[in-house]
Protein backbone atom coordinates (compact mmCIF):
# COMPACT_ATOMS: atom_id res chain seq x y z
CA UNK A 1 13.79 -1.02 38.56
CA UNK A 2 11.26 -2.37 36.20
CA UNK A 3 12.19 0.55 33.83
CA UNK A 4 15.64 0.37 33.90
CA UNK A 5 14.95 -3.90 33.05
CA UNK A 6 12.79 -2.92 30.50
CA UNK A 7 15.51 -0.45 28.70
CA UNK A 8 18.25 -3.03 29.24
CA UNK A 9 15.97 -5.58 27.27
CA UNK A 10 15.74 -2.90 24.61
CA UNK A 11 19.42 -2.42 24.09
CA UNK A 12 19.90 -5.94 24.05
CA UNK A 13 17.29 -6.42 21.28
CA UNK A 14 18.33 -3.74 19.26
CA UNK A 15 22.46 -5.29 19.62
CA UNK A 16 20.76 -8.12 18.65
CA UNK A 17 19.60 -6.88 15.58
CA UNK A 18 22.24 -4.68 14.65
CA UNK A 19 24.43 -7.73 14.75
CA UNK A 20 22.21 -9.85 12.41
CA UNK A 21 22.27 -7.12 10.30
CA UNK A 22 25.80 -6.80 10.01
CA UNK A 23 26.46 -10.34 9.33
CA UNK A 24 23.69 -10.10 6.79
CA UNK A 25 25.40 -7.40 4.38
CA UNK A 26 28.79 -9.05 5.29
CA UNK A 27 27.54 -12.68 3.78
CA UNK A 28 26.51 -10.95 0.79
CA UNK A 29 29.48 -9.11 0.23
CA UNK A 30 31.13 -12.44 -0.04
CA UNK A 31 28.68 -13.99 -2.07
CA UNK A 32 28.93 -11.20 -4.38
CA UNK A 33 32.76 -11.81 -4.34
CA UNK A 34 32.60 -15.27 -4.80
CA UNK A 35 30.43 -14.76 -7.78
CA UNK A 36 32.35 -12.97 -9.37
CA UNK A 37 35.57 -14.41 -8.70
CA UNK A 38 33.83 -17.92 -9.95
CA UNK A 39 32.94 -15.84 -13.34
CA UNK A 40 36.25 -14.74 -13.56
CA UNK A 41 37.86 -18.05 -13.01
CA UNK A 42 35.57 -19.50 -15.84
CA UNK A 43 36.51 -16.84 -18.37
CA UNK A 44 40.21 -17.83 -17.57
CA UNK A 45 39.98 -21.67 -18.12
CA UNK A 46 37.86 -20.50 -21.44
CA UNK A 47 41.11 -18.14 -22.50
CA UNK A 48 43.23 -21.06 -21.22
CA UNK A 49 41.52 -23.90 -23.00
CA UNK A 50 40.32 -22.46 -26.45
CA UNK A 51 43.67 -19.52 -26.42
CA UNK A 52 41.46 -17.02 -28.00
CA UNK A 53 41.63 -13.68 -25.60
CA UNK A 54 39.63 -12.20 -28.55
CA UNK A 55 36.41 -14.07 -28.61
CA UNK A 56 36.61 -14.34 -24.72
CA UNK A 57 36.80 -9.95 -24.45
CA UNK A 58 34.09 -9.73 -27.34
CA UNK A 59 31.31 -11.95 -25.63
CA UNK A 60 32.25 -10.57 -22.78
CA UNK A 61 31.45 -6.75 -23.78
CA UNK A 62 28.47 -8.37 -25.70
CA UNK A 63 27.12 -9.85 -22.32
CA UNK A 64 27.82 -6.29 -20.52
CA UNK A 65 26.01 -4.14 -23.38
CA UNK A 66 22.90 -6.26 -23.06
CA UNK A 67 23.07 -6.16 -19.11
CA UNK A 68 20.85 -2.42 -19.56
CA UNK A 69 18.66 -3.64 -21.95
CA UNK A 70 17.84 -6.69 -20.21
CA UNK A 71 17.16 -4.75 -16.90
CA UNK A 72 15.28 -1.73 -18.49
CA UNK A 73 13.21 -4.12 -20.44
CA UNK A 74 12.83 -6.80 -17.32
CA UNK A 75 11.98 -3.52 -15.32
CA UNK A 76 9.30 -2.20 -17.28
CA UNK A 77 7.22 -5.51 -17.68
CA UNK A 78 7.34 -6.44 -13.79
CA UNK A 79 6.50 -2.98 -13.22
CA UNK A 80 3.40 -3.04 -15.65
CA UNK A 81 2.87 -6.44 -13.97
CA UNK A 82 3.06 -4.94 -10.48
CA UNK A 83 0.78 -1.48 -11.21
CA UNK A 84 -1.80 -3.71 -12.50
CA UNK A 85 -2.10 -5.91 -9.92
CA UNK A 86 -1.52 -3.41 -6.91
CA UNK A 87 -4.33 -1.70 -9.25
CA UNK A 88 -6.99 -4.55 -9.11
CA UNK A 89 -6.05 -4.89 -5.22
CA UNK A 90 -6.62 -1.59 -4.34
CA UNK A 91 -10.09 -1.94 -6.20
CA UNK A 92 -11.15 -4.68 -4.89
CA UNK A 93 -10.58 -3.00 -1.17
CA UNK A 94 -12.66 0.01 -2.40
CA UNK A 95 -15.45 -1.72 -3.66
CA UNK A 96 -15.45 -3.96 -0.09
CA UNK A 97 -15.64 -0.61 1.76
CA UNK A 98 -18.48 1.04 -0.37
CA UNK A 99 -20.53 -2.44 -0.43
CA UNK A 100 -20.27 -2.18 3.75
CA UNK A 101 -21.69 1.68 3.35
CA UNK A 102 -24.26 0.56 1.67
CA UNK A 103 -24.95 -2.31 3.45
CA UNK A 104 -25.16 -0.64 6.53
CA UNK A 105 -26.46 3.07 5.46
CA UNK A 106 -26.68 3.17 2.34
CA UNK A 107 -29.51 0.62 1.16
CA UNK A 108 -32.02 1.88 3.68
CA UNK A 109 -31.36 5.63 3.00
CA UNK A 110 -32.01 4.73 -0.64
CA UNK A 111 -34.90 3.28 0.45
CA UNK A 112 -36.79 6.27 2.49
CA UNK A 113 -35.62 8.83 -0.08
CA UNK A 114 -37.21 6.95 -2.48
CA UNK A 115 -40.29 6.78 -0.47
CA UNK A 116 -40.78 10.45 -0.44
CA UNK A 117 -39.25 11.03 -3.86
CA UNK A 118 -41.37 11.57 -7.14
CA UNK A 119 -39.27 10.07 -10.27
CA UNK A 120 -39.89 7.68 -12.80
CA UNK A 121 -36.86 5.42 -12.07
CA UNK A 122 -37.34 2.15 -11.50
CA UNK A 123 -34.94 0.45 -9.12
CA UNK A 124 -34.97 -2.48 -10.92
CA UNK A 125 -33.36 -0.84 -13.79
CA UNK A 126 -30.79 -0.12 -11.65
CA UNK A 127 -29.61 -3.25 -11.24
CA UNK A 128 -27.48 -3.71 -14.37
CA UNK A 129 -26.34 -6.93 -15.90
CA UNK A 130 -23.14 -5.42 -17.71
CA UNK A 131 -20.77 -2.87 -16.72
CA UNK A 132 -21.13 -1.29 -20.36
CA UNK A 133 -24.53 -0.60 -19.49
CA UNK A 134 -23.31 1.88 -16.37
CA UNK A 135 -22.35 4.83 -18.25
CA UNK A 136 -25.91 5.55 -20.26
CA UNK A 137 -27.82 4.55 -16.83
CA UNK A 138 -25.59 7.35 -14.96
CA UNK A 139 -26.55 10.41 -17.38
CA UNK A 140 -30.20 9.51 -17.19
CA UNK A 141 -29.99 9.07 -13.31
CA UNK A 142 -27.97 12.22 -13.16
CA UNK A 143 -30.54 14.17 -15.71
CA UNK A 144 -33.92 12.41 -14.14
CA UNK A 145 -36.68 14.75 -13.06
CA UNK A 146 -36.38 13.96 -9.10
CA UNK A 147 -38.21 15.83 -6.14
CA UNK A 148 -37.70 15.08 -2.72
CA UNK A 149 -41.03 15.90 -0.14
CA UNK A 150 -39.32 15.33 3.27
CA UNK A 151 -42.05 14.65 6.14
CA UNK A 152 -41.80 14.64 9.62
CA UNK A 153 -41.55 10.82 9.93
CA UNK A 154 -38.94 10.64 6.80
CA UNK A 155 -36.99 13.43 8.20
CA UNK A 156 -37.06 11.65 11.71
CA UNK A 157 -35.87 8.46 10.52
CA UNK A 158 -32.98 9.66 7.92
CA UNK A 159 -31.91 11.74 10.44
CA UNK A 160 -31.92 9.32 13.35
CA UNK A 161 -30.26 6.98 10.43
CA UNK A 162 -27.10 9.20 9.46
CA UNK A 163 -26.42 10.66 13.01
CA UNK A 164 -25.73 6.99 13.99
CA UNK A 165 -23.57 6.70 11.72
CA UNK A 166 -21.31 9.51 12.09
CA UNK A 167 -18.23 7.57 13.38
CA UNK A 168 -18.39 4.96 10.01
CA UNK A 169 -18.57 8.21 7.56
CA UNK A 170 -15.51 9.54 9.61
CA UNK A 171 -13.68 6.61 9.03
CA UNK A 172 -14.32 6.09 5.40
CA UNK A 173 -14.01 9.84 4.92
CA UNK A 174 -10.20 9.45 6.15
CA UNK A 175 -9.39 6.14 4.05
CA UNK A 176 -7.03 8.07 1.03
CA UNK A 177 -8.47 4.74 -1.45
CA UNK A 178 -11.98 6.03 -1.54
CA UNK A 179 -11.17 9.28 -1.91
CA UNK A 180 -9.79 8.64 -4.99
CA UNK A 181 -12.87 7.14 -6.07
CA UNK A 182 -14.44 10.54 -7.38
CA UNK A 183 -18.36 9.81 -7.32
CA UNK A 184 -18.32 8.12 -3.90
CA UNK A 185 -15.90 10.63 -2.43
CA UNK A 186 -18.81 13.00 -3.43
CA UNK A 187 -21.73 10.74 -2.02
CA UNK A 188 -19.26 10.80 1.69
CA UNK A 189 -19.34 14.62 1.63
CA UNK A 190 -23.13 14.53 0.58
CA UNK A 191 -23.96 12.40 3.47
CA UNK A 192 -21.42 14.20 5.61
CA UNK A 193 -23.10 17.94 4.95
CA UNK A 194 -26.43 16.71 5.91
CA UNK A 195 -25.10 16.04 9.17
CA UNK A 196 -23.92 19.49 9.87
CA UNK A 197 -27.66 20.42 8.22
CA UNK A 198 -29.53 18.25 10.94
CA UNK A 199 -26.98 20.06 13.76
CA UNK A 200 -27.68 23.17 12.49
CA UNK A 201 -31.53 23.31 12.11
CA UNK A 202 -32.45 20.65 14.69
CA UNK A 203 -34.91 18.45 14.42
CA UNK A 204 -38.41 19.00 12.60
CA UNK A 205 -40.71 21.08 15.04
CA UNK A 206 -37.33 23.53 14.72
CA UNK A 207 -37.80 23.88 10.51
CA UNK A 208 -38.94 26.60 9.13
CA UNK A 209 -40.32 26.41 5.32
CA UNK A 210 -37.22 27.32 4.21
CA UNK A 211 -35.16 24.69 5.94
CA UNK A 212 -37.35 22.29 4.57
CA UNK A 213 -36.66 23.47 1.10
CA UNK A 214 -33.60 23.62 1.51
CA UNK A 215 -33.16 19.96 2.71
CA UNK A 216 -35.31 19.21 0.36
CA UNK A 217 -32.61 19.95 -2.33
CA UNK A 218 -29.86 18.19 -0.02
CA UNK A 219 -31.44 15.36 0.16
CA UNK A 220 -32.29 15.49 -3.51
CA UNK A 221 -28.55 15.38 -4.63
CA UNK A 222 -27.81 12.54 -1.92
CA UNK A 223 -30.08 10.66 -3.57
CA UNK A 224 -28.91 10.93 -7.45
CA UNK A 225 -25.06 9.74 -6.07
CA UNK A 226 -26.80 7.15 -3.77
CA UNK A 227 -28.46 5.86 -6.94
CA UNK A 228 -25.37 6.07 -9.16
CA UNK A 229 -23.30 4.65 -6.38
CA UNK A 230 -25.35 1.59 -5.77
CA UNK A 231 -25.13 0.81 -9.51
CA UNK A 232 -21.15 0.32 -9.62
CA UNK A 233 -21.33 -1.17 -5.78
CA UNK A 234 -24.39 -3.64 -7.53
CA UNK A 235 -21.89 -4.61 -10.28
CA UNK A 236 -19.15 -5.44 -7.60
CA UNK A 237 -21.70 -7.67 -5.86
CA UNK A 238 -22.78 -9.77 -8.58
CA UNK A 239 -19.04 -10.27 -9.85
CA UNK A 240 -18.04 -11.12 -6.26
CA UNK A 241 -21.49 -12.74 -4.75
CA UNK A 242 -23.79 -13.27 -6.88
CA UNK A 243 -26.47 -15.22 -5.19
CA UNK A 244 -26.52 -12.64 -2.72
CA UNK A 245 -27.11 -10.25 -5.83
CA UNK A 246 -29.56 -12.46 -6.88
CA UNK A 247 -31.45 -12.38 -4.14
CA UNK A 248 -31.36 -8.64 -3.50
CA UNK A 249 -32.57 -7.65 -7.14
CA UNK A 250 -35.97 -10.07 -6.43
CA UNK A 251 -36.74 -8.68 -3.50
CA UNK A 252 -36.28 -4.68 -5.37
């Protein structure tokens, strides 16, 4: 009974709207008509005032041969208009997701590679003032001397760390936006192989040398696109908040 209610308020919703529809594309069919019936009846008290057919047919064809340009021109700006701004959007989405990675994961991982890492970068040369700056600080990140010494404790932690965040990595994994965003998509699947490495090998009283080693290099390439990534996500944060930027760079 309830079903058969529930159906019969479903037929009458969708009448409903099928109707509205209808008188929808039926008012502008009229309105078109009227329009141009109204331009029609203008053009005839023009011929019937002034008596010049002539003039009348040449502005008319005039009118009609820049209808195209107008709309091919008209077309192209809002389009440029509309790429760009769907463009900054879309952006501005991305960079909210990867600040809330590393908020969340990405900061402290950062952190306890470092701790077991030997390099010569300084964090706080990471934190860049201009976004002309970002392509020079990349290479040398991305060319930088950096070994990774995983240790019980470290291991124990980043793995604890990355496991419990499985279901987050999934999700951003599966958003199409920051997949298109090259150098993070690469940090996700970075992040995302270690957990199949920590599955695989178990935890530390299960590694053998090799394991560690090979971790060891794992870990190593997470960090250069954890560095790298932090940069661009640091220049979204001090565009967007930058007392919270300011705060985070004197506490590096």
């Amino acid at each position: 009974m309830r079903l058969s209610v529930r159906m019969m308020g479903k037929k009458t919703y969708v009448k409903k709207g099928n109707r509205m529809e209808r008188k929808r594309k039926r008012r502008t069919r009229w309105l078109i008509i009227g329009l141009v019936a109204l331009s029609a009846a203008i053009y005839g008290i023009q011929i019937f005032v002034f008596r010049d057919l002539r003039t009348t047919e040449f502005y008319i064809l005039q009118d009609l041969a820049f209808v195209p340009i107008s709309f091919a021109i008209t077309s192209v700006v809002v389009g440029v208009i509309m790429d760009e701004h769907e463009k900054r959007d879309a952006e501005r989405k991305t960079r909210m997701l990867t600040s809330a990675f590393f908020t969340g994961l990405g900061a402290g991982l950062t952190g306890a590679l470092l701790g077991v890492s030997e390099t010569e970068i300084d964090p706080k040369e990471l934190a860049l003032g201009r976004e002309d700056e970002f392509p020079e600080m990349r290479d040398k990140v991305m060319k930088e001397h950096i070994e990774v010494h995983i240790t019980e404790e470290s291991y124990t932690k980043m793995r604890s760390m990355i496991l419990g965040w499985q279901i987050e990595l999934i999700t951003l994994a599966s958003n199409p936006m920051l997949l298109d965003q090259e150098c993070f998509a690469q940090l996700l699947w970075g992040v995302m192989h270690l957990t199949d490495e920590f599955r695989l090998r178990g935890e530390w009283k299960d590694l053998s040398e090799g394991d560690i080693n090979h971790l060891n290099s794992d870990f190593e390439k997470v960090l250069r696109l954890l560095l790298v990534n932090g940069m661009t996500n640091g220049l979204f944060l001090k565009d967007t908040f930058p007392e919270f930027w300011g705060t985070a760079v004197d506490r590096l």
